[in-house]
Protein backbone atom coordinates (compact mmCIF):
# COMPACT_ATOMS: atom_id res chain seq x y z
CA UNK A 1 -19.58 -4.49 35.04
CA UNK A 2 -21.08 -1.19 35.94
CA UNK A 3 -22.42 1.30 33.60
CA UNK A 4 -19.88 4.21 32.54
CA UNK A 5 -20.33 7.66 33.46
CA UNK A 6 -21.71 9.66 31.37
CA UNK A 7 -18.78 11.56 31.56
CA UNK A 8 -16.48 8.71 30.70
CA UNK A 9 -19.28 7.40 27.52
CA UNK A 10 -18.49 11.22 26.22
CA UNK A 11 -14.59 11.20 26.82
CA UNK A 12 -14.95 7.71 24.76
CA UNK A 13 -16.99 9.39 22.12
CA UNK A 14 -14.22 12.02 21.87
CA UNK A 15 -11.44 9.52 21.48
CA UNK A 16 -12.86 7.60 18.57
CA UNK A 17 -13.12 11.57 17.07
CA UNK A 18 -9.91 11.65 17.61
CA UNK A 19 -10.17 14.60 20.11
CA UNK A 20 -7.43 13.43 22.81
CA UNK A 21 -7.11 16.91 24.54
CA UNK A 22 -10.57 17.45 24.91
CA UNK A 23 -11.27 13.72 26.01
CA UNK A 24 -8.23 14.22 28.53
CA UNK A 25 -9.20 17.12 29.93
CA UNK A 26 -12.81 15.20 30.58
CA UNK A 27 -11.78 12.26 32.33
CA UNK A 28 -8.92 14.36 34.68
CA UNK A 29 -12.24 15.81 35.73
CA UNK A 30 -14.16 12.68 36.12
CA UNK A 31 -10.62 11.55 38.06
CA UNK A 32 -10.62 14.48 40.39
CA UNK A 33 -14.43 13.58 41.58
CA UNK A 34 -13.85 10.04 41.77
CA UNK A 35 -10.13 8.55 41.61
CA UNK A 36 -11.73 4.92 41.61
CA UNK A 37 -13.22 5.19 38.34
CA UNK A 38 -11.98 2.07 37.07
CA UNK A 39 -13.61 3.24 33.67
CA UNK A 40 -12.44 6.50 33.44
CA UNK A 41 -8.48 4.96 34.44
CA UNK A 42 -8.92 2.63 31.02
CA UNK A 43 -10.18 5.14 28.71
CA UNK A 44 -7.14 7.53 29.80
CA UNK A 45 -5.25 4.68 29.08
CA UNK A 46 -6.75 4.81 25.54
CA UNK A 47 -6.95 8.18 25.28
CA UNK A 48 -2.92 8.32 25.71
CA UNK A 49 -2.35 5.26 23.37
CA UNK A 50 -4.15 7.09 20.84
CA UNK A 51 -2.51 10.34 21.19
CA UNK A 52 1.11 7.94 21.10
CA UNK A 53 1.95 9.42 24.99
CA UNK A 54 2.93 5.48 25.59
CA UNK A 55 4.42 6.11 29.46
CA UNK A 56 1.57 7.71 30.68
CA UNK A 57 -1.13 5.05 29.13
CA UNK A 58 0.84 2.37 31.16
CA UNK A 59 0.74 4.75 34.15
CA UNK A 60 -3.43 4.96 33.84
CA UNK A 61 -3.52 1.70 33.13
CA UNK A 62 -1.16 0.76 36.34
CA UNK A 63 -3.94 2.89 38.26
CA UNK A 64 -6.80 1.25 36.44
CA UNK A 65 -5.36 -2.37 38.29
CA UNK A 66 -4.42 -1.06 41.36
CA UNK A 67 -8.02 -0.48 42.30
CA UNK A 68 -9.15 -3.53 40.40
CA UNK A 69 -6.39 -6.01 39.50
CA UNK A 70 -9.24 -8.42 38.20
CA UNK A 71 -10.91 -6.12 35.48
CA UNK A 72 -10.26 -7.87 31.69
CA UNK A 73 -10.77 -4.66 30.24
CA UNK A 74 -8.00 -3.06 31.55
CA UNK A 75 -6.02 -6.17 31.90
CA UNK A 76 -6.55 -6.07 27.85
CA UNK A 77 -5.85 -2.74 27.66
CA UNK A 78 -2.32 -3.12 30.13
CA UNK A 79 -1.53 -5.39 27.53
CA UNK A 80 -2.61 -3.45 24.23
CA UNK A 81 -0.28 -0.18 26.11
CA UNK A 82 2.30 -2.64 27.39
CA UNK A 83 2.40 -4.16 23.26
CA UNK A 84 3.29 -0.60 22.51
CA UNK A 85 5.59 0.88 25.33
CA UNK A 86 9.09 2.05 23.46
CA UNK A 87 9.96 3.70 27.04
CA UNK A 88 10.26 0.23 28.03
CA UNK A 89 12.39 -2.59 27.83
CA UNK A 90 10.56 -4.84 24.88
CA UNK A 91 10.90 -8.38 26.05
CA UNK A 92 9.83 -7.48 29.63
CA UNK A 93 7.13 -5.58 28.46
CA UNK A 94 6.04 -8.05 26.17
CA UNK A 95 5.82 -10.69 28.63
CA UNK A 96 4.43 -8.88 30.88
CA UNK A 97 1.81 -8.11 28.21
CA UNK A 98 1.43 -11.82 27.73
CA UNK A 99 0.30 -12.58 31.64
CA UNK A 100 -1.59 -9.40 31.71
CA UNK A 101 -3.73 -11.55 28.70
CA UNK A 102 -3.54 -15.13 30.64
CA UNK A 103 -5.21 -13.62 33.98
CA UNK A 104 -7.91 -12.17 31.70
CA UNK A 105 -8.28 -15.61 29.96
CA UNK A 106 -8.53 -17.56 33.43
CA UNK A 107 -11.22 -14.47 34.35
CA UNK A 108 -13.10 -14.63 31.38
CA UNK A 109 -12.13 -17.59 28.84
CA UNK A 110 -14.60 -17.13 25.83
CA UNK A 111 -13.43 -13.23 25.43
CA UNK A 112 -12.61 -13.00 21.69
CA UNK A 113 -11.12 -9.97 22.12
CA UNK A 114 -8.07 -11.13 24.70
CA UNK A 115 -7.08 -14.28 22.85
CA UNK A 116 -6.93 -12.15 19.42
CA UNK A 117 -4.45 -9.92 20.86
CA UNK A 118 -2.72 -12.68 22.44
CA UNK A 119 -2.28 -14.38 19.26
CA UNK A 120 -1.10 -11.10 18.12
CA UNK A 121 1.68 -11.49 20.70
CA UNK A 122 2.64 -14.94 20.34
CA UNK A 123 2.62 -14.58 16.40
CA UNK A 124 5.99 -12.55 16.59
CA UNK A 125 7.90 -15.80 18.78
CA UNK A 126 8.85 -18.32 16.00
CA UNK A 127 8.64 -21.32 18.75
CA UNK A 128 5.02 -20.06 19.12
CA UNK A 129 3.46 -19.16 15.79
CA UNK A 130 1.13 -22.50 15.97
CA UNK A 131 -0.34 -21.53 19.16
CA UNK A 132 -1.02 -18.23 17.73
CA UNK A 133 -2.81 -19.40 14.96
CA UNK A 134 -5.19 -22.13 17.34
CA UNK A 135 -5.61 -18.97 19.31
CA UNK A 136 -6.69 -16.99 16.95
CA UNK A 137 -8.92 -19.46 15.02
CA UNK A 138 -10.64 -19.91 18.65
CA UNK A 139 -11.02 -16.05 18.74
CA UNK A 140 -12.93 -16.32 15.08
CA UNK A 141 -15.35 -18.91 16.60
CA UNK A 142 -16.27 -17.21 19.76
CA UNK A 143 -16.67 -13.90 17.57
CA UNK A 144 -17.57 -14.51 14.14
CA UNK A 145 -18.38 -11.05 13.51
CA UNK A 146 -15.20 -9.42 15.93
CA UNK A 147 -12.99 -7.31 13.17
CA UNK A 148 -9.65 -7.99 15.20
CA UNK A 149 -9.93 -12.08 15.62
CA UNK A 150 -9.49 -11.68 11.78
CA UNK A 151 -7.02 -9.52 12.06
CA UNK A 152 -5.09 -11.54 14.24
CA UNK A 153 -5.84 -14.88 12.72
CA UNK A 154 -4.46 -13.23 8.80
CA UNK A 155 -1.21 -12.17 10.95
CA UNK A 156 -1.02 -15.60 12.57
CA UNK A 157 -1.95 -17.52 9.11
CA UNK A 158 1.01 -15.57 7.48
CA UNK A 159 3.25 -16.03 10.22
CA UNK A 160 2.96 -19.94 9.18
CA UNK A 161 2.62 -19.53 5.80
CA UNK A 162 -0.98 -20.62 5.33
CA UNK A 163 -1.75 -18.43 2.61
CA UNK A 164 -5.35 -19.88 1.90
CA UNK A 165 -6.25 -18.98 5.34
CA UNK A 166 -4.67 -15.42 5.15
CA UNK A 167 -6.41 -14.60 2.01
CA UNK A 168 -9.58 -15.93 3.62
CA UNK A 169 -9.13 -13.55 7.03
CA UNK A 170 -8.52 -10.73 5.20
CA UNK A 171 -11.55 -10.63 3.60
CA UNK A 172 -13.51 -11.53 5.91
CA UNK A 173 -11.95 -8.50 7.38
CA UNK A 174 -13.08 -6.29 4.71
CA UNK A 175 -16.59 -8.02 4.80
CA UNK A 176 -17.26 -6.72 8.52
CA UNK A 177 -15.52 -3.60 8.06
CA UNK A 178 -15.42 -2.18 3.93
CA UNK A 179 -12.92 0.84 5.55
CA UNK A 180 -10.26 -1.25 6.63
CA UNK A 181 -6.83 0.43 5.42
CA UNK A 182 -4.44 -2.35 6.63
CA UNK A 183 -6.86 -5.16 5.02
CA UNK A 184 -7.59 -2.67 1.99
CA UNK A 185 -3.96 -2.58 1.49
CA UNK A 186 -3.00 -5.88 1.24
CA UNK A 187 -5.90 -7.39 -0.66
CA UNK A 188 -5.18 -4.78 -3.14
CA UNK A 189 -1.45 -5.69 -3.46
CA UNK A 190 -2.59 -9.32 -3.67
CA UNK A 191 -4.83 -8.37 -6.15
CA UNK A 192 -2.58 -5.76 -9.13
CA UNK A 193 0.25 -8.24 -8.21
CA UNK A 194 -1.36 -11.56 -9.67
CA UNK A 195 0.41 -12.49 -13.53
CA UNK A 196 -0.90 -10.85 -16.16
CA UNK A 197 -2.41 -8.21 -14.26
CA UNK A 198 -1.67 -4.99 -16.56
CA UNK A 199 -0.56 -1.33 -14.78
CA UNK A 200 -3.81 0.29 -16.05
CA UNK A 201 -5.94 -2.53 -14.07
CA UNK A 202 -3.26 -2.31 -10.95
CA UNK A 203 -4.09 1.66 -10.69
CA UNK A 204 -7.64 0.95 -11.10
CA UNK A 205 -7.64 -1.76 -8.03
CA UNK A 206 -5.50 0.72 -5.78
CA UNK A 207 -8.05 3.80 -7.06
CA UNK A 208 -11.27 1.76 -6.15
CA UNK A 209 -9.44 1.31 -2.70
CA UNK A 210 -8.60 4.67 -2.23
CA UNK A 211 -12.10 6.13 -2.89
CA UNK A 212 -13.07 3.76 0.58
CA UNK A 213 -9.47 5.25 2.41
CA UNK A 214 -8.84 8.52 0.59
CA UNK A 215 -6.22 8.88 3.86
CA UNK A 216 -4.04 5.77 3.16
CA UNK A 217 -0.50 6.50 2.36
CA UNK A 218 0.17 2.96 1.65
CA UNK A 219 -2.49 2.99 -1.16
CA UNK A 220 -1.25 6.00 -2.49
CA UNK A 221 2.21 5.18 -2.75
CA UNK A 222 0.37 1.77 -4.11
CA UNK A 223 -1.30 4.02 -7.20
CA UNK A 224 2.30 6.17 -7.45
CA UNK A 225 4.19 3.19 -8.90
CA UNK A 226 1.05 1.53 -10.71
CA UNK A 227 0.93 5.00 -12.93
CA UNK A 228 5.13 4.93 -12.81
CA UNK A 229 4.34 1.60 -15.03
CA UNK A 230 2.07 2.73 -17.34
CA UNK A 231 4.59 5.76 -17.97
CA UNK A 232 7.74 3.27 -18.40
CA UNK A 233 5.11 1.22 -21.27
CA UNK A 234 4.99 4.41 -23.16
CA UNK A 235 8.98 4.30 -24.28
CA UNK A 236 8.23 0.85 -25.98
CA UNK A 237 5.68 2.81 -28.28
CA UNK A 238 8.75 5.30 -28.79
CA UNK A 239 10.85 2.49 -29.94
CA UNK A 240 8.27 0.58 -32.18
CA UNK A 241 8.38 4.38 -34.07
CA UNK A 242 12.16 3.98 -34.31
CA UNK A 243 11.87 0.58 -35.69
CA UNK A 244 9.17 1.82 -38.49
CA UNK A 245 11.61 4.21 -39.27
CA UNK A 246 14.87 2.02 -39.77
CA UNK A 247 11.96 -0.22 -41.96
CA UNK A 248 11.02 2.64 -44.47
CA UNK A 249 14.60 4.25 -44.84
CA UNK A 250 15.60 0.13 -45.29
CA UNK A 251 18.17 1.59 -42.71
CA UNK A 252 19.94 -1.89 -42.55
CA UNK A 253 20.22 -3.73 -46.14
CA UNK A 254 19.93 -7.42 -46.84
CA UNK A 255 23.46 -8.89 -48.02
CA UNK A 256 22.71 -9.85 -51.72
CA UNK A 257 19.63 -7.90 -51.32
CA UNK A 258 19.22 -4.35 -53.85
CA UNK A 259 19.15 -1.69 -51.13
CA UNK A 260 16.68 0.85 -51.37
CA UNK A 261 17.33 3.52 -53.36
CA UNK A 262 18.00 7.25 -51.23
CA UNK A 263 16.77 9.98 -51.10
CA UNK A 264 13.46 8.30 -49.33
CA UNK A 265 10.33 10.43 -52.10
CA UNK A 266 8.88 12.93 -49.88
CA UNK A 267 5.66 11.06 -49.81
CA UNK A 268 6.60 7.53 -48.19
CA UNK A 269 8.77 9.76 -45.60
CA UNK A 270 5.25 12.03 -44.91
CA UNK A 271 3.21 8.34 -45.14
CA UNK A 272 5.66 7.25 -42.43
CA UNK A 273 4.00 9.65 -39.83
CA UNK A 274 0.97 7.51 -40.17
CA UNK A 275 1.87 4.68 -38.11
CA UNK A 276 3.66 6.52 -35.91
CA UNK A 277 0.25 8.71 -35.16
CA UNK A 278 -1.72 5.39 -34.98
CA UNK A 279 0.86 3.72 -32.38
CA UNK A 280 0.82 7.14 -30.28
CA UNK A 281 -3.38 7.39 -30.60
CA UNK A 282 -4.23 4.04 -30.03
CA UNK A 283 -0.91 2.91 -27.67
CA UNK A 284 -0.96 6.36 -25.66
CA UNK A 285 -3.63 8.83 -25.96
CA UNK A 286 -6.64 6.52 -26.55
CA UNK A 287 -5.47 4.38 -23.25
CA UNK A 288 -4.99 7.72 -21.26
CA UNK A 289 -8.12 9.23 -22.08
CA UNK A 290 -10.24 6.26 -21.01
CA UNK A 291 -8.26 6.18 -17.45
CA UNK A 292 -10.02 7.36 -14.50
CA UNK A 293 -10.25 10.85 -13.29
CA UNK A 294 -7.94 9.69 -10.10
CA UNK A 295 -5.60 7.39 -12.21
CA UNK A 296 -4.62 10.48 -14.21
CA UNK A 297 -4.20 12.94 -12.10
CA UNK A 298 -1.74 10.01 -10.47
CA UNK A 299 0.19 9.43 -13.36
CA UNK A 300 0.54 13.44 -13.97
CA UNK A 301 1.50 13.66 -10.56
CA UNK A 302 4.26 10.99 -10.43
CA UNK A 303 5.38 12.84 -13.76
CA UNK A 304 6.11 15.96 -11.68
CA UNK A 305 7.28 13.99 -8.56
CA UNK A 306 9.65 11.43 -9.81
CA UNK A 307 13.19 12.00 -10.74
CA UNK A 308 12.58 8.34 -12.94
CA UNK A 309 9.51 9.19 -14.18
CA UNK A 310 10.68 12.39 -15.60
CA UNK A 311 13.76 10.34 -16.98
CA UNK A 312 11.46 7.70 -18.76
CA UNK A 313 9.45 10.66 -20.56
CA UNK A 314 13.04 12.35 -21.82
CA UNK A 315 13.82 8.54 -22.84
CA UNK A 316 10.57 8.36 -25.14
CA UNK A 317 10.96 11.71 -26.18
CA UNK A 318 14.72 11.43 -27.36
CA UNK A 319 13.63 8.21 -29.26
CA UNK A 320 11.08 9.94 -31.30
CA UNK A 321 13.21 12.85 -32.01
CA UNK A 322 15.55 10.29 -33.53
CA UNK A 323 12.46 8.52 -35.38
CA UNK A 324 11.30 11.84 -36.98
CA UNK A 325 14.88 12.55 -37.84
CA UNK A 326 15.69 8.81 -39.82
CA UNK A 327 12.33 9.62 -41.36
CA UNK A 328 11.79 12.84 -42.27
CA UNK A 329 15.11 14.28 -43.52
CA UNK A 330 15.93 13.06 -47.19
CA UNK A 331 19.30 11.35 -46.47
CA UNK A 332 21.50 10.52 -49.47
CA UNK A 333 23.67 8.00 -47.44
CA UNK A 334 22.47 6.26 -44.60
CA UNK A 335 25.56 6.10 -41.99
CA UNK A 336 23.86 8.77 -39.94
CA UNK A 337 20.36 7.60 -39.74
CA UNK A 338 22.29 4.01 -38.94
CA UNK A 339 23.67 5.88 -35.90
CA UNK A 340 20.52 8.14 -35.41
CA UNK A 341 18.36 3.83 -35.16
CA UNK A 342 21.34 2.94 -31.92
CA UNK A 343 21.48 6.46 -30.34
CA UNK A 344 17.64 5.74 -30.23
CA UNK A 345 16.89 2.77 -28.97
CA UNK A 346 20.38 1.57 -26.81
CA UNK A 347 20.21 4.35 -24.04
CA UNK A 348 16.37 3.22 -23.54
CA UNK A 349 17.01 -0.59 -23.80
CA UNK A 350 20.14 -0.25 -21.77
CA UNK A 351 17.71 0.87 -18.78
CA UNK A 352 14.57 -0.89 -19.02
CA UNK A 353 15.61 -3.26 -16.59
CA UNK A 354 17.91 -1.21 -14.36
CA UNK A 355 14.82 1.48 -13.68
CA UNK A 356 12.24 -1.11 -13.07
CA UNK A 357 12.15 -0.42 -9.03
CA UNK A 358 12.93 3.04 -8.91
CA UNK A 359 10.77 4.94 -6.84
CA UNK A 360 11.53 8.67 -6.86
């Protein structure tokens, strides 16, 4: 392979920046001077995959071939476009994709690179899933250290339900490449969703994740419903003040058992607040003030975001309204604090289930 340009090695430097216009702009200039550029055709071809202009990657790409239809790089990178055409029809793009891969396998056979993509393809073809995966293993051993044979091995793995080999690939992924946002993701999720594993711990796994890809949205939607847990924990400290209410106004008498006597004395209704301030401190604040920095400005944020959320705080709040009122207030009989106790804790049981998934 000949060396690049320098004016192609700059228009690549661009891309990875992100800078598609300028990098554009850089190879049509490259283009003009020399049309053959077999180089400068493929990183067009990139540089319009990465800006999402999908027909006219395939077009640069078409030119790349016509002028060599034996380069693997841009028979990879016909197939990488090809993968991602919507303009065209999927299945015939798609296998086209595939023989675009086979000629560079035939042209070059240990390329790690080509037979991780291909397993990529064949991964998606139930009749073909097993292939993938012996592709994609032989893609790890010609490349132990090549990011996307894992990434195409964890897809393959899952495609046939080998989970010890999935788990494996994806952190091997993260071992060559810490940044990773797709392999971030997912051990993450694998991670806050094992039993047992509390919401404070789940929002501290997504956080530590997110301070490596501050830009993923699927780690920050991640953190969103980790904090949306903690908040829905809080209305069970709401109830367990309900209950220590009912107990100290003896709200529901033993049959056969002397009731106890009402008006509650002033100082056993005050000396009731004490529990309540110790399940609040300890259940509550305590927890909330040892979060981290990130974690709470999450759970504020979901406060202010979510329609549920918001409706999970009223719940707790309502429920310790009614507490305070079966406590506090010296009732002589005790039919109203008896329907004070339900109007507290039904409305909050009857949704603890129903609200579990909500996500706005």
């Amino acid at each position: 392979m000949t060396t690049p340009h320098p004016a192609v090695e700059q228009a690549d430097a661009l891309i990875d920046m992100k800078r598609y216009e300028q990098a554009e702009a850089l190879l049509a200039r490259r283009l003009a001077e020399d049309p053959d550029d077999v180089r400068a055709w493929v990183k067009l071809c990139r540089c319009h995959m990465g800006a999402k202009n999908g027909e006219q990657a395939v077009a640069a790409i078409t030119e790349a071939l016509k002028r060599d239809p034996e380069d693997v790089s841009a028979l990879y990178m016909q197939a990488y476009a090809l993968r991602r055409a919507d303009h065209l029809d999927r299945a015939e793009a798609w296998q086209k994709a595939q023989d675009s891969l086979l000629e560079a396998l035939r042209l070059d056979p240990d390329n790690s690179a080509v037979r991780a993509l291909l397993a990529e393809l064949l991964a998606y073809y139930p009749t073909r899933r097993f292939e993938a995966f012996q592709l994609a293993k032989e893609a790890v051993r010609l490349d132990p250290q090549d990011v996307r044979a894992y990434e195409a091995l964890w897809l393959a793995a899952a495609a046939i339900e080998d989970v010890e080999t999935y788990k494996w690939a994806l952190r091997e992924v993260l071992r060559i490449d810490p940044t990773n946002a797709i392999a971030l993701v997912l051990v993450s999720e694998q991670e806050a969703s094992k039993p047992g594993t509390s919401a404070k711990q789940a929002a501290d796994i997504y956080a530590d994740a997110l301070a490596v890809v501050p830009d993923s949205p699927g780690l920050r939607s991640d953190l969103d419903h980790a904090g949306y847990r903690m908040l829905r924990g809080i209305r069970w400290l709401a109830l367990l003040c309900v209950a220590a209410a009912g107990a100290m106004l003896d709200i529901f008498p033993q049959a056969g058992e002397t009731a106890r006597d009402l008006p509650v004395p002033l100082g056993n209704r005050l000396w009731t607040l004490v529990p309540m301030a110790a399940i609040w401190g300890f259940g509550a604040w305590r927890r909330y003030r040892r979060l981290r920095t990130g974690v709470r400005l999450s759970v504020r944020s979901v406060a202010r975001r979510w329609r549920w959320a918001r409706v999970v705080l009223a719940q707790a709040a309502w429920a310790m309204l009614c507490a305070l009122l079966i406590s506090q207030v010296p009732w002589t009989e005790r039919t109203v604090p008896q329907i004070l106790f339900w109007a507290g804790i039904v409305p909050t049981l009857a949704t603890v289930w129903f609200d579990r998934r909500k996500t706005d």
